[in-house]
PDB file of N, CA and C in Angstrom:
ATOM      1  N   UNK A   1      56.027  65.598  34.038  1.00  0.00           N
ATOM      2  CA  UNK A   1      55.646  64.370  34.705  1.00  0.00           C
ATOM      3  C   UNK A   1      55.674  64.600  36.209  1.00  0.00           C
ATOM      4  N   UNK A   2      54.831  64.644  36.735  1.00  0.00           N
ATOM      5  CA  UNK A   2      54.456  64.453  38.145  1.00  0.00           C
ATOM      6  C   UNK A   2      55.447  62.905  38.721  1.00  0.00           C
ATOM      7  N   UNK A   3      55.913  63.586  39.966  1.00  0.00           N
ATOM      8  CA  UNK A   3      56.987  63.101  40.993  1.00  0.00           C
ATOM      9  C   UNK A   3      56.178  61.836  41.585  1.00  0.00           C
ATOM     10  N   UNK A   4      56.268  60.648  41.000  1.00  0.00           N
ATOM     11  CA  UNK A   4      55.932  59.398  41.957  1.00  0.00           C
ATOM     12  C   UNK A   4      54.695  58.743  40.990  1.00  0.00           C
ATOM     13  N   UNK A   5      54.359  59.303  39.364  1.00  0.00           N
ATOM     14  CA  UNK A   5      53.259  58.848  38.719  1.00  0.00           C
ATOM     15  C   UNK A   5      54.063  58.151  37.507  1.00  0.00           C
ATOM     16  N   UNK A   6      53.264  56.840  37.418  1.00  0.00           N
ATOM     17  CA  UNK A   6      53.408  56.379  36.509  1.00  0.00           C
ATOM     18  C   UNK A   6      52.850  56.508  35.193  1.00  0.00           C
ATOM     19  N   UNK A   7      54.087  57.078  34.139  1.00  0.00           N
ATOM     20  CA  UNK A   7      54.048  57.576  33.022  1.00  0.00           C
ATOM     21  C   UNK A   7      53.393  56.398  31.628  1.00  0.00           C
ATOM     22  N   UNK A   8      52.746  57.074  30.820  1.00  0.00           N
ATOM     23  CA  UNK A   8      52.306  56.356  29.688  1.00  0.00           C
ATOM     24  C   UNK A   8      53.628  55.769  28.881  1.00  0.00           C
ATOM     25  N   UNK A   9      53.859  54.765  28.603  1.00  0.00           N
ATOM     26  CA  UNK A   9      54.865  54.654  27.555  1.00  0.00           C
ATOM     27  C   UNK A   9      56.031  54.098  28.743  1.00  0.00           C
ATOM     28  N   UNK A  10      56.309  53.775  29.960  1.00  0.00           N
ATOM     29  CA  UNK A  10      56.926  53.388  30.876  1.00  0.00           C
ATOM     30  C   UNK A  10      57.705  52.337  30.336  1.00  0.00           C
ATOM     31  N   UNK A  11      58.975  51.439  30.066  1.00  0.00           N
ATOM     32  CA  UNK A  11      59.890  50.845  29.503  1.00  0.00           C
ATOM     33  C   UNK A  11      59.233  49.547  30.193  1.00  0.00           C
ATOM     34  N   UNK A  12      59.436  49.750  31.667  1.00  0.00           N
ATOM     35  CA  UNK A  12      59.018  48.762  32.330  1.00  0.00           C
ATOM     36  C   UNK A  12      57.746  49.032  33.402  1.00  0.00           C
ATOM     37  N   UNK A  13      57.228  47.591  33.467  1.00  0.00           N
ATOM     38  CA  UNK A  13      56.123  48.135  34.525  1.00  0.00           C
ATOM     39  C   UNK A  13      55.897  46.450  35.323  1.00  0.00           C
ATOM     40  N   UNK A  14      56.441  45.593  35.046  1.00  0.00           N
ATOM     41  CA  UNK A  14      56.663  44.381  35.735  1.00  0.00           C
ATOM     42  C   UNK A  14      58.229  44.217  35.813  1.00  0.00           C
ATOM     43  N   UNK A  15      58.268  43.340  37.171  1.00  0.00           N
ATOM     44  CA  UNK A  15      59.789  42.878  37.401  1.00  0.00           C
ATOM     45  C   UNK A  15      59.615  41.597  37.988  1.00  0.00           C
ATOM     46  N   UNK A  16      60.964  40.707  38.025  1.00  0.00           N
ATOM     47  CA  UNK A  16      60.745  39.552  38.978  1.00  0.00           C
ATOM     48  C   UNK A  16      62.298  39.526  39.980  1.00  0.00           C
ATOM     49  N   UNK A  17      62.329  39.625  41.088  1.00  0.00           N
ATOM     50  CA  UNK A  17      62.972  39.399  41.657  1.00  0.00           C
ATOM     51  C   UNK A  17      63.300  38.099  42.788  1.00  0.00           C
ATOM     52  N   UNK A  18      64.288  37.282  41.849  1.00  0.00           N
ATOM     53  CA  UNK A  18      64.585  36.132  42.160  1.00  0.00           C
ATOM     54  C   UNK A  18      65.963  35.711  43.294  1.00  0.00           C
ATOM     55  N   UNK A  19      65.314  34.674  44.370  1.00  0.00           N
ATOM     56  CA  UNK A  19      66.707  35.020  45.435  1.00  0.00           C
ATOM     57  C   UNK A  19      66.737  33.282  45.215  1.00  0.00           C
ATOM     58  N   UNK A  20      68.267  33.207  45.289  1.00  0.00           N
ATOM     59  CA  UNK A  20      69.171  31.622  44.867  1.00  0.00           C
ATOM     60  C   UNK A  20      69.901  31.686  46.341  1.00  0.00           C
ATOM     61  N   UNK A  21      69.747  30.636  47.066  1.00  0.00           N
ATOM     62  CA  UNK A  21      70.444  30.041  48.447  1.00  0.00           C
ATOM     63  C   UNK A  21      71.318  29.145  48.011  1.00  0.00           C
ATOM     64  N   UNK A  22      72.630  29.263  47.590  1.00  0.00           N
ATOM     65  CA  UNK A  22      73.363  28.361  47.078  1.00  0.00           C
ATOM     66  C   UNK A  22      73.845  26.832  47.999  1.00  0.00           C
ATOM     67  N   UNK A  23      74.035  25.793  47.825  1.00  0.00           N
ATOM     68  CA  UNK A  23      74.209  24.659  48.362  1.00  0.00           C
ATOM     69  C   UNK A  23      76.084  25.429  49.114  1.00  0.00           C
ATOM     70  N   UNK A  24      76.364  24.840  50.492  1.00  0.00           N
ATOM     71  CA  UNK A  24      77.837  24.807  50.862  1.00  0.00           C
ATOM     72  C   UNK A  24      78.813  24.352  49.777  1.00  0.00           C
ATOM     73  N   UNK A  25      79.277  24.718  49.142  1.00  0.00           N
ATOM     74  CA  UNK A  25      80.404  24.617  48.176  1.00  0.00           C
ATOM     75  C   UNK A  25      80.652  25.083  47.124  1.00  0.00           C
ATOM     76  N   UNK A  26      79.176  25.262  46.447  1.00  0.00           N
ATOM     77  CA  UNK A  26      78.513  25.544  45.021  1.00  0.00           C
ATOM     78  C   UNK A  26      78.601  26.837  44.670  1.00  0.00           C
ATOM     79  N   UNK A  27      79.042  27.744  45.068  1.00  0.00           N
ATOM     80  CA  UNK A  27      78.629  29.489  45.558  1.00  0.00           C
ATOM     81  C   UNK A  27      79.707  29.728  43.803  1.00  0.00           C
ATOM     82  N   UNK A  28      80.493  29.079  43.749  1.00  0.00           N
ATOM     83  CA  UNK A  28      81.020  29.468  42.274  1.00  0.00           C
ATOM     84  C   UNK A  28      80.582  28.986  41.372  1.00  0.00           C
ATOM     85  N   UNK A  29      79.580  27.794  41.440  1.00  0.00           N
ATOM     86  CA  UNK A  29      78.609  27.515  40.003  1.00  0.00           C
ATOM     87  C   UNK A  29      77.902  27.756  39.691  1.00  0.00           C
ATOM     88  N   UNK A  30      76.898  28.628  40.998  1.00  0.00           N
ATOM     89  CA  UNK A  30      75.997  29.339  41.050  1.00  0.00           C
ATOM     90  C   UNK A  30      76.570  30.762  40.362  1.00  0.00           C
ATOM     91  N   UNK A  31      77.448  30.898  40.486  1.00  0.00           N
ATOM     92  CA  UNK A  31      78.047  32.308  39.887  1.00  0.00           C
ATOM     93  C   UNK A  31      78.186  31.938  38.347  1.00  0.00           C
ATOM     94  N   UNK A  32      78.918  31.069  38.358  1.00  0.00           N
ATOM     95  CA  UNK A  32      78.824  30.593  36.902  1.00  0.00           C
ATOM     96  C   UNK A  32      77.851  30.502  36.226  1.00  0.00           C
ATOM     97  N   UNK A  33      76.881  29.598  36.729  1.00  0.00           N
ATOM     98  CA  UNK A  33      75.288  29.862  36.347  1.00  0.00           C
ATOM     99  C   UNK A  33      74.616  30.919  35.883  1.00  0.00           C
ATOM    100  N   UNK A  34      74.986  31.922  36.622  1.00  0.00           N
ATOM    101  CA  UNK A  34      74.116  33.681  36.384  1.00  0.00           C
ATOM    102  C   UNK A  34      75.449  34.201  35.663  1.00  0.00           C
ATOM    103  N   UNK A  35      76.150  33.727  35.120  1.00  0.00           N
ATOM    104  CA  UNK A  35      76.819  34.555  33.903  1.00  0.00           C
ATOM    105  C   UNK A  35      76.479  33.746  32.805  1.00  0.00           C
ATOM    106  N   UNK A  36      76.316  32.471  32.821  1.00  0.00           N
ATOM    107  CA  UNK A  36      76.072  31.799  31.457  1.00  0.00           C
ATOM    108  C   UNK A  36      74.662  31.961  31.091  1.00  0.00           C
ATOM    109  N   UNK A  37      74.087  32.512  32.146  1.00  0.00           N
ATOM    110  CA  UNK A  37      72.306  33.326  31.567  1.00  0.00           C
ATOM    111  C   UNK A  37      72.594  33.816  30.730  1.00  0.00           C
ATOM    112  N   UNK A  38      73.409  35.023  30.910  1.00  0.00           N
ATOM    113  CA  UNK A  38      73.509  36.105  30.325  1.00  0.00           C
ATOM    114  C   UNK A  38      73.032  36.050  29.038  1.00  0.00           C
ATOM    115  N   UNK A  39      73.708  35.841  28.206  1.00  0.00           N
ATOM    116  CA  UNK A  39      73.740  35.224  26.586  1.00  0.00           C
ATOM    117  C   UNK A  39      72.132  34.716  26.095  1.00  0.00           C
ATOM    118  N   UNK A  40      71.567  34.041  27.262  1.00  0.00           N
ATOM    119  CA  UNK A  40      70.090  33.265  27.002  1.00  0.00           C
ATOM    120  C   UNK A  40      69.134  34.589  27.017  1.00  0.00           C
ATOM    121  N   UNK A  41      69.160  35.197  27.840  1.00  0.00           N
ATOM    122  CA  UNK A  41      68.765  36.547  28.449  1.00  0.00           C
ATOM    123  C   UNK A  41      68.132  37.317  27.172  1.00  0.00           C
ATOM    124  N   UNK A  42      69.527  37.211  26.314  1.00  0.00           N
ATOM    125  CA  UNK A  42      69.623  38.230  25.806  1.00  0.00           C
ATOM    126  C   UNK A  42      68.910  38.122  24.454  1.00  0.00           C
ATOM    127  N   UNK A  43      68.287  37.059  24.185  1.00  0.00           N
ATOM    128  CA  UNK A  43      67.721  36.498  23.200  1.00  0.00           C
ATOM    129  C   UNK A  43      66.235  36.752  23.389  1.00  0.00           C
ATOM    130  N   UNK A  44      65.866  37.253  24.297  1.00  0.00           N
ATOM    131  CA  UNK A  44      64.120  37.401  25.276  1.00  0.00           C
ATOM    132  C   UNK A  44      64.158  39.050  24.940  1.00  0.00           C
ATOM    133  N   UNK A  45      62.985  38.804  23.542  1.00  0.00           N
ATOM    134  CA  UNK A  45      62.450  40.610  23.392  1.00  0.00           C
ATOM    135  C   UNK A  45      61.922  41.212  24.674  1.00  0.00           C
ATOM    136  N   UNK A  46      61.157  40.320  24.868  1.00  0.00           N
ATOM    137  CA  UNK A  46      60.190  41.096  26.150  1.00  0.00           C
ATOM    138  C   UNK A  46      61.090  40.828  27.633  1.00  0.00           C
ATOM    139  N   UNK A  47      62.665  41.120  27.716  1.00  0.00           N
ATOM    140  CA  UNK A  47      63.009  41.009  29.038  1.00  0.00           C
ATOM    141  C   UNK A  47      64.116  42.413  28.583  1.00  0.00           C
ATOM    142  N   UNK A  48      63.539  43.390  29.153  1.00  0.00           N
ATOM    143  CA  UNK A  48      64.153  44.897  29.134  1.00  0.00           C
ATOM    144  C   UNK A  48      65.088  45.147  29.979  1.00  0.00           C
ATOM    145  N   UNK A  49      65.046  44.656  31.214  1.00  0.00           N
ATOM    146  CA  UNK A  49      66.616  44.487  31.553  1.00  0.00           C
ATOM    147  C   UNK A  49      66.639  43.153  32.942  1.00  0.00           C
ATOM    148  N   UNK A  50      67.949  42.817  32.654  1.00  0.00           N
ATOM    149  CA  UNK A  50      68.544  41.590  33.629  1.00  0.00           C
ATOM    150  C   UNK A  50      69.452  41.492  34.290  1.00  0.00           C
ATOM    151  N   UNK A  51      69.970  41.380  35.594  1.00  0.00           N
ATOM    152  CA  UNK A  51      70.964  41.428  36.078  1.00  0.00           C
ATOM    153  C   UNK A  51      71.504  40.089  37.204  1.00  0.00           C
ATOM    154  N   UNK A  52      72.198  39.468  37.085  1.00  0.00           N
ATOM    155  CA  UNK A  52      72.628  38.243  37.669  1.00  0.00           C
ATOM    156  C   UNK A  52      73.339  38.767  39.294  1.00  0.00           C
ATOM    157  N   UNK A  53      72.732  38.514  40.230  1.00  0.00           N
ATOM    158  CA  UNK A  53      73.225  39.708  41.142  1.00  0.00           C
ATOM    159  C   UNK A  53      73.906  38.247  42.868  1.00  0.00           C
ATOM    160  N   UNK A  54      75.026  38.603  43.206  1.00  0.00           N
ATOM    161  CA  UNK A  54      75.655  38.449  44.375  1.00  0.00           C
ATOM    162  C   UNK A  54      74.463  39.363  45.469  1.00  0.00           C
ATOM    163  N   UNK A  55      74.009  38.521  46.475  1.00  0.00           N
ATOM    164  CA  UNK A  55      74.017  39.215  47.541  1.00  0.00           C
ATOM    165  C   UNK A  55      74.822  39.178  49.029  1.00  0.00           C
ATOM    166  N   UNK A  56      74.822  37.903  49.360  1.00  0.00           N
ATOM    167  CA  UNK A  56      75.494  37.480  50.581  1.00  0.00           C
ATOM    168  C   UNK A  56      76.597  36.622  49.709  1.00  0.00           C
ATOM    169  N   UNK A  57      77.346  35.681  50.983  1.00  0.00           N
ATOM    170  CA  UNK A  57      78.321  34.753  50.553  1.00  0.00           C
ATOM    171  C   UNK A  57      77.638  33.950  49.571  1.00  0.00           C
ATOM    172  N   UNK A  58      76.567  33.085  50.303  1.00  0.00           N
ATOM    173  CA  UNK A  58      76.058  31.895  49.378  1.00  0.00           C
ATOM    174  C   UNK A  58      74.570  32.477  48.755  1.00  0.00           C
ATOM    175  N   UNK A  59      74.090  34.015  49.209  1.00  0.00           N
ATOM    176  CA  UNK A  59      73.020  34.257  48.547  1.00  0.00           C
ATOM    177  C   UNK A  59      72.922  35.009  47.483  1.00  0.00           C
ATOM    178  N   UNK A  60      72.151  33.923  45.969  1.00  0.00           N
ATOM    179  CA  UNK A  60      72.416  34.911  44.865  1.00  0.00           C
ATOM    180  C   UNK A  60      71.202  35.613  44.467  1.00  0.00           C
ATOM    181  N   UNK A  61      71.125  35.976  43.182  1.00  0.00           N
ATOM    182  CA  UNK A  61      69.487  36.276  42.835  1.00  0.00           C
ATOM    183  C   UNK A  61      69.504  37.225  41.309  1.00  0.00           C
ATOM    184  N   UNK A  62      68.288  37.028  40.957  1.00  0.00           N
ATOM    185  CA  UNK A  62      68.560  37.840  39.569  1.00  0.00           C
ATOM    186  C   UNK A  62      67.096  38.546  39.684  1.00  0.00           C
ATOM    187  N   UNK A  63      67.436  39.997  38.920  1.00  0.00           N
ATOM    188  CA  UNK A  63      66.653  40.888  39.088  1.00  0.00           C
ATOM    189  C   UNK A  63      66.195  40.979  37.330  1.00  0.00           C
ATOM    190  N   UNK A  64      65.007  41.109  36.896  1.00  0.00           N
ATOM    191  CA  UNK A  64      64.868  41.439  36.120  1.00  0.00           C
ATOM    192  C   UNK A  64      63.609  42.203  35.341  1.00  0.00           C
ATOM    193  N   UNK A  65      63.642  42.969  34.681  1.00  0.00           N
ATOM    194  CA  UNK A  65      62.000  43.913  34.324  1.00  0.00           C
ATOM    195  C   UNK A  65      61.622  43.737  32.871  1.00  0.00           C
ATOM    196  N   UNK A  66      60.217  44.110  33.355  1.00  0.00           N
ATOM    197  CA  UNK A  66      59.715  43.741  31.420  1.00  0.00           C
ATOM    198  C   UNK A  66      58.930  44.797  31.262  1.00  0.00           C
ATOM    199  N   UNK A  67      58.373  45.178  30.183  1.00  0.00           N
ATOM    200  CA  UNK A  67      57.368  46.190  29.903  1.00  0.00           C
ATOM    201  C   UNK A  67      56.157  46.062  29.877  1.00  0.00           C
ATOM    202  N   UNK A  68      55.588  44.530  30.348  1.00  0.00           N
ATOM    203  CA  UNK A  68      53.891  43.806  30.183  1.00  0.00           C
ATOM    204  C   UNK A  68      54.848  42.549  31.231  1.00  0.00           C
ATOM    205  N   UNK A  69      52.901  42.003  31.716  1.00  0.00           N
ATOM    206  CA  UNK A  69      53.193  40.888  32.256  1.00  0.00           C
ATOM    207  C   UNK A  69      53.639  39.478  31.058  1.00  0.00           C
ATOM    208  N   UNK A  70      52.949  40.161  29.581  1.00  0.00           N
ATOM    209  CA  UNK A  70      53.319  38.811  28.788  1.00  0.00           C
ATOM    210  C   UNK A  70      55.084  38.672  28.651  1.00  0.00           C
ATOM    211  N   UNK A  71      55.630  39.900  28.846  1.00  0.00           N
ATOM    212  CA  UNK A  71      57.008  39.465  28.683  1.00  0.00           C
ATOM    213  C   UNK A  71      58.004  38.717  30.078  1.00  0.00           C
ATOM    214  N   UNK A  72      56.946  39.079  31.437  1.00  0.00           N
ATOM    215  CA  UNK A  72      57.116  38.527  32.431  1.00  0.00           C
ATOM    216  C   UNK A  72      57.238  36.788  32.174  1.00  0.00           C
ATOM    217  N   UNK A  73      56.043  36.559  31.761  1.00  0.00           N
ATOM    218  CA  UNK A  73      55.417  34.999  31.662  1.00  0.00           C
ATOM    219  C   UNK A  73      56.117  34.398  30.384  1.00  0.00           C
ATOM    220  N   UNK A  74      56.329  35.429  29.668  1.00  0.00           N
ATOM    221  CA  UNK A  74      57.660  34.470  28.825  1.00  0.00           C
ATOM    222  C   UNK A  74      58.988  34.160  28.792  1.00  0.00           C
ATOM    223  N   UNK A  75      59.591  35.332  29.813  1.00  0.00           N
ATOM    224  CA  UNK A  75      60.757  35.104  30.690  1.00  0.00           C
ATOM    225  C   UNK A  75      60.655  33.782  31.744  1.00  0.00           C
ATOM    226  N   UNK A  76      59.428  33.641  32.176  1.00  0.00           N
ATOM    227  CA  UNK A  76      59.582  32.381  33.560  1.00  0.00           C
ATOM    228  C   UNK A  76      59.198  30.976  32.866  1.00  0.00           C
ATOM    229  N   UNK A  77      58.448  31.049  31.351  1.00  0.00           N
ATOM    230  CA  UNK A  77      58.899  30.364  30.730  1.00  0.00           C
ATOM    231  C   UNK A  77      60.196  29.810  30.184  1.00  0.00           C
ATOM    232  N   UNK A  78      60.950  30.529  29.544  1.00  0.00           N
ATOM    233  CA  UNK A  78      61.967  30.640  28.800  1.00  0.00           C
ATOM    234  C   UNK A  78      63.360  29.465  29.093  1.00  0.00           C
ATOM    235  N   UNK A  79      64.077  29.708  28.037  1.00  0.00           N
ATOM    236  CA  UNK A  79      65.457  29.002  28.732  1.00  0.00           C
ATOM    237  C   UNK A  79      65.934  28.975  29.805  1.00  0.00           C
ATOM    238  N   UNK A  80      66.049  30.510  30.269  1.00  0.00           N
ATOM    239  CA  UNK A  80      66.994  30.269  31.955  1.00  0.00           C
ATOM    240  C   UNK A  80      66.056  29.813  32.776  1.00  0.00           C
ATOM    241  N   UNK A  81      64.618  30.252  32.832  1.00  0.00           N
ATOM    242  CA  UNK A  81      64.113  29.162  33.896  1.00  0.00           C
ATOM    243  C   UNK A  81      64.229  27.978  33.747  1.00  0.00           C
ATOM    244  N   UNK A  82      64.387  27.216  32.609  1.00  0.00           N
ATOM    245  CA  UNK A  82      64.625  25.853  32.704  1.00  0.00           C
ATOM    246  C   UNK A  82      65.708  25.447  32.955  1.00  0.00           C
ATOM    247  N   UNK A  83      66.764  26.111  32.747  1.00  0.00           N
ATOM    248  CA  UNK A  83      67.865  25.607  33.049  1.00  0.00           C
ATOM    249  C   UNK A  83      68.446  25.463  34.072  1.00  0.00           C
ATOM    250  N   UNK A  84      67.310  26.836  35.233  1.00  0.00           N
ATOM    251  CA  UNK A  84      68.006  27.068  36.719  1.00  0.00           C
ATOM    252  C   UNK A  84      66.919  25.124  36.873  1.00  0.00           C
ATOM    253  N   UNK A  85      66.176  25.199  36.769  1.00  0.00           N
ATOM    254  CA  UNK A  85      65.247  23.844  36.800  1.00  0.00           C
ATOM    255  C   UNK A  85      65.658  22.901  37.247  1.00  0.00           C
ATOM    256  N   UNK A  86      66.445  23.009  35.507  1.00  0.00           N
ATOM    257  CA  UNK A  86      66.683  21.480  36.008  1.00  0.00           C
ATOM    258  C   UNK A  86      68.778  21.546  36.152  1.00  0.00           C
ATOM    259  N   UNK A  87      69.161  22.681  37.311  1.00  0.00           N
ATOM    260  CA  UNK A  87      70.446  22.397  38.224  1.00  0.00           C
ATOM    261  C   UNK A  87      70.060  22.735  38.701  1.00  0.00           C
ATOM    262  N   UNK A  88      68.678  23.099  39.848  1.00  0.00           N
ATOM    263  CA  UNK A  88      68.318  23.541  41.255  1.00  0.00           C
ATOM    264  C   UNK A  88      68.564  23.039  42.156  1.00  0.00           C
ATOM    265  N   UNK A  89      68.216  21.686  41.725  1.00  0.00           N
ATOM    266  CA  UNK A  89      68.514  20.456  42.697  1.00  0.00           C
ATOM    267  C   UNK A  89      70.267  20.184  43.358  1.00  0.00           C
ATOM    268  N   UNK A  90      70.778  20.302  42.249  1.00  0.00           N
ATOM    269  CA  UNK A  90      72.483  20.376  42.632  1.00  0.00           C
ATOM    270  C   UNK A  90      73.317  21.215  42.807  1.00  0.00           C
ATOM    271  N   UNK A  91      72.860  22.603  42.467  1.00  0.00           N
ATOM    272  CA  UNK A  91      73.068  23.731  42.636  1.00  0.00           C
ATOM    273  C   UNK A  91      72.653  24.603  44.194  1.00  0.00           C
ATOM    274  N   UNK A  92      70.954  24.147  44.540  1.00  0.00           N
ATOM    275  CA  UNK A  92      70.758  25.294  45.407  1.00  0.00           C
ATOM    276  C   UNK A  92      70.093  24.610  46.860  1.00  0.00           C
ATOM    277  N   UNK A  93      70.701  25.095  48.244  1.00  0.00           N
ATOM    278  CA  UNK A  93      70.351  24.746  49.120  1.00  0.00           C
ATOM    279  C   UNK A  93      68.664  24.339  49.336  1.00  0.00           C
ATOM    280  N   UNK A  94      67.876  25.416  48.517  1.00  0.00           N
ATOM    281  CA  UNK A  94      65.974  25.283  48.899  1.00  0.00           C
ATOM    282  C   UNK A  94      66.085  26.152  47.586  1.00  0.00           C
ATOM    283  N   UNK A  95      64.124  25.646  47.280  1.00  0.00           N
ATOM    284  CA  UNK A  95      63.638  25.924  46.318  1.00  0.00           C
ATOM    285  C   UNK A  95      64.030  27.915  46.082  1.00  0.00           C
ATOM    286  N   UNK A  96      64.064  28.235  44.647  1.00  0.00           N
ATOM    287  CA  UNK A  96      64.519  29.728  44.117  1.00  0.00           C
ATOM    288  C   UNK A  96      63.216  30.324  44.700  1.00  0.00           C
ATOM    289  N   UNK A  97      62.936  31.687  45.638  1.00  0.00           N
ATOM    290  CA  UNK A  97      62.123  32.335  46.377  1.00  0.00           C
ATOM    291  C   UNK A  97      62.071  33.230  44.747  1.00  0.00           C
ATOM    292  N   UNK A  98      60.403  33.158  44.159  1.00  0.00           N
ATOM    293  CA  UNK A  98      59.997  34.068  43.349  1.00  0.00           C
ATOM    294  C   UNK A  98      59.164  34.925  43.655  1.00  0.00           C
ATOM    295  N   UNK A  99      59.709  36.421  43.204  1.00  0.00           N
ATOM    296  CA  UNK A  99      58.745  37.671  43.542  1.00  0.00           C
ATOM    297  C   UNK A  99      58.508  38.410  42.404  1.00  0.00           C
ATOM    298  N   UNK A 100      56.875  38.101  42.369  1.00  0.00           N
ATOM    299  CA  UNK A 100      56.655  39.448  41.136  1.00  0.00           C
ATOM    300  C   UNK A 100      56.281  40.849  41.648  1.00  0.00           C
ATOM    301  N   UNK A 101      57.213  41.690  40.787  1.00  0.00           N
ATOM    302  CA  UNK A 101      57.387  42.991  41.268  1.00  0.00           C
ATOM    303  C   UNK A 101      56.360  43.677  40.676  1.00  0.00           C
ATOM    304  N   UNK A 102      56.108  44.981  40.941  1.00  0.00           N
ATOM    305  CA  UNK A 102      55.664  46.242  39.830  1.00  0.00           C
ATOM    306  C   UNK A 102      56.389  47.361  40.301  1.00  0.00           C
ATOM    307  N   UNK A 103      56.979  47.801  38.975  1.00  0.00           N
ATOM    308  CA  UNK A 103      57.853  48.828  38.773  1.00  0.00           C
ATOM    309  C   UNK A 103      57.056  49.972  38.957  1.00  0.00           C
ATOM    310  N   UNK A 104      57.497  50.733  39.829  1.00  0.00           N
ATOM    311  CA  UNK A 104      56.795  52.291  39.869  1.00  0.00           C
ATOM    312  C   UNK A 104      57.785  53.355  39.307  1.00  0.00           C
ATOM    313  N   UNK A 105      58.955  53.281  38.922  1.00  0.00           N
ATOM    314  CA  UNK A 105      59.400  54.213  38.550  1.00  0.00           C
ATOM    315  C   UNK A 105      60.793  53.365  38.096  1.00  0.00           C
ATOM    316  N   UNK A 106      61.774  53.854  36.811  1.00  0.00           N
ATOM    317  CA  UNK A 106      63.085  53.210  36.631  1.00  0.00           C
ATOM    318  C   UNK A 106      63.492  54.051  35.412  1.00  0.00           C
ATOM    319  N   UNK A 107      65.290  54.106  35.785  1.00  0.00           N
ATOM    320  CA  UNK A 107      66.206  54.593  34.663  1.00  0.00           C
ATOM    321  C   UNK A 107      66.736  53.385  33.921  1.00  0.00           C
ATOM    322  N   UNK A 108      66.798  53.166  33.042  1.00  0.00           N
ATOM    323  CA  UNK A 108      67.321  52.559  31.886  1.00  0.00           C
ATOM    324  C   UNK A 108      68.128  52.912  31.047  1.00  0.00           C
ATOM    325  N   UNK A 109      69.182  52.668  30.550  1.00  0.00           N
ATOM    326  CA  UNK A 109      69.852  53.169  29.165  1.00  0.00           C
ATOM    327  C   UNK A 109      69.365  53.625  27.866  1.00  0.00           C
TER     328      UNK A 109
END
């Protein structure tokens, strides 16, 4: 395999990387929040991997990859988007900043 080419059969080849501005106080329900994904997460064939991620004090975000865009679009469907939904409002300072990625290269388990 050539250094920097994307391989046939690639695990993943979409990602979404999601950033959460937590409200002044909230920074532990928001934490709470991205662990009680977890479990929902894990129920989504087409979401190959997920990670509930701390960045700053109050900034959170979840990273996650799929192997097609349909498993993308059924992840932003799915439970945890609805659920960040409908606690965004009480949970997060401004609307969740969504980025769709493309994976050029990744290790996986």
């Amino acid at each position: 395999m050539a250094i920097g080419s994307q391989g046939a059969g690639l695990a993943v080849s979409v990602a979404l990387l999601i950033r959460l501005e937590a409200k002044p106080g909230r920074e532990a329900e928001v934490a709470d929040f991205l662990r009680s994904a977890q479990p929902l997460v894990q129920e989504e064939p087409g979401t190959t991997a997920w990670s509930g991620i701390r960045i700053g004090p109050s900034t959170f975000g979840i990273f996650d990859a799929f192997p097609d865009e349909a498993g993308r679009r059924a992840h932003l469907a799915g439970k945890v988007a609805a659920a960040l939904q409908e606690r965004a409002e009480e949970l997060l300072a401004a609307p969740p900043v969504i980025e769709h990625i493309d994976v050029i290269a990744a290790k996986l388990p």
